[in-house]
Protein backbone atom coordinates (compact mmCIF):
# COMPACT_ATOMS: atom_id res chain seq x y z
CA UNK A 1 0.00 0.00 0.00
CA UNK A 2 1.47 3.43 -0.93
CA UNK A 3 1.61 5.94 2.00
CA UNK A 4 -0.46 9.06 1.49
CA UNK A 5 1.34 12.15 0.41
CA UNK A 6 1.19 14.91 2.86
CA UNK A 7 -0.32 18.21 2.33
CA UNK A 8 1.94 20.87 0.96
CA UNK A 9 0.21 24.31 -0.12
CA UNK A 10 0.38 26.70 2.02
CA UNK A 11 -2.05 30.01 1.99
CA UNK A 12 -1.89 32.78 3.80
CA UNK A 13 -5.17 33.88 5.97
CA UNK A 14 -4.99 37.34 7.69
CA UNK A 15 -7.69 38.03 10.49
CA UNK A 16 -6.52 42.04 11.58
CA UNK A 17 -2.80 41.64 12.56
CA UNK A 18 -3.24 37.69 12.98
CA UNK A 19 -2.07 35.48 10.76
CA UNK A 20 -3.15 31.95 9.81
CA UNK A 21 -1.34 29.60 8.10
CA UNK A 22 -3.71 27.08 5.97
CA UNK A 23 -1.87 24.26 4.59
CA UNK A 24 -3.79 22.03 2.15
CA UNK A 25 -3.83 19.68 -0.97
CA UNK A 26 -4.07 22.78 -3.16
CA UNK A 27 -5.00 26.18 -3.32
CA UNK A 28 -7.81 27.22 -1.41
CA UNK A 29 -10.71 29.26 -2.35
CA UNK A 30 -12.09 32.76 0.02
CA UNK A 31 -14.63 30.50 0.91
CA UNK A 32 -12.73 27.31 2.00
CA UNK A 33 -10.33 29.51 3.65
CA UNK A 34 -13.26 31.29 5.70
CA UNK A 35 -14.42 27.76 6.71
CA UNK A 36 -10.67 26.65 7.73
CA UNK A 37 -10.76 29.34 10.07
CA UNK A 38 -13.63 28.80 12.05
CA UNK A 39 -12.26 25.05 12.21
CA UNK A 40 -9.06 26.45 13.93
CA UNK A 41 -11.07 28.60 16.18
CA UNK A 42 -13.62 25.42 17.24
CA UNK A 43 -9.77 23.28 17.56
CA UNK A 44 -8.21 25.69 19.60
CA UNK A 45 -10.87 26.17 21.93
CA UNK A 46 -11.62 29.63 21.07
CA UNK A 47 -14.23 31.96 20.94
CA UNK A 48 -12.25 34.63 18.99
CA UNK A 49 -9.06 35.02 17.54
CA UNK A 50 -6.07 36.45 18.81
CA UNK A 51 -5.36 40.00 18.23
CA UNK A 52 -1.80 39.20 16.76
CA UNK A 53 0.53 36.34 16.23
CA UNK A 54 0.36 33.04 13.89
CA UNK A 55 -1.40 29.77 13.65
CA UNK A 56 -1.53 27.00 11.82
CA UNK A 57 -4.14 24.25 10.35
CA UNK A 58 -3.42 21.67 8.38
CA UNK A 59 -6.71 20.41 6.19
CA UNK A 60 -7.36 17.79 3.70
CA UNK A 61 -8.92 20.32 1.34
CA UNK A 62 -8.10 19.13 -2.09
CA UNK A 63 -7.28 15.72 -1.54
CA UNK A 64 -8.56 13.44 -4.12
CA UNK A 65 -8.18 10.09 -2.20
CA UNK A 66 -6.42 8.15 -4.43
């Protein structure tokens, strides 16, 4: 069985002055990105996002499964 390549693409999601890093199969769309977000918010645990700094999700967001 082959192994599953990792995801690779990285976009760039500012919220204000933070910054969040969505890594993915390919490019994302506004839309994908928006939803990305609110998935780091509900993994982090938060109810907003931080003012400033970075973050990082990694999605499966392109992945065609073969």
């Amino acid at each position: 069985m082959d192994a599953i390549r990792k995801p690779s693409v990285e976009t760039l999601v500012k919220i204000g002055k933070f910054e969040l890093t969505v890594v993915a199969y390919r490019a994302i769309t506004e839309a994908e990105a928006k939803m990305a977000a609110r998935q780091y918010l509900a993994n982090t645990k938060s109810r907003s996002y931080p003012k400033t700094g970075k973050g990082k999700i990694v999605t499966i967001i392109g992945h065609d499964g073969l």
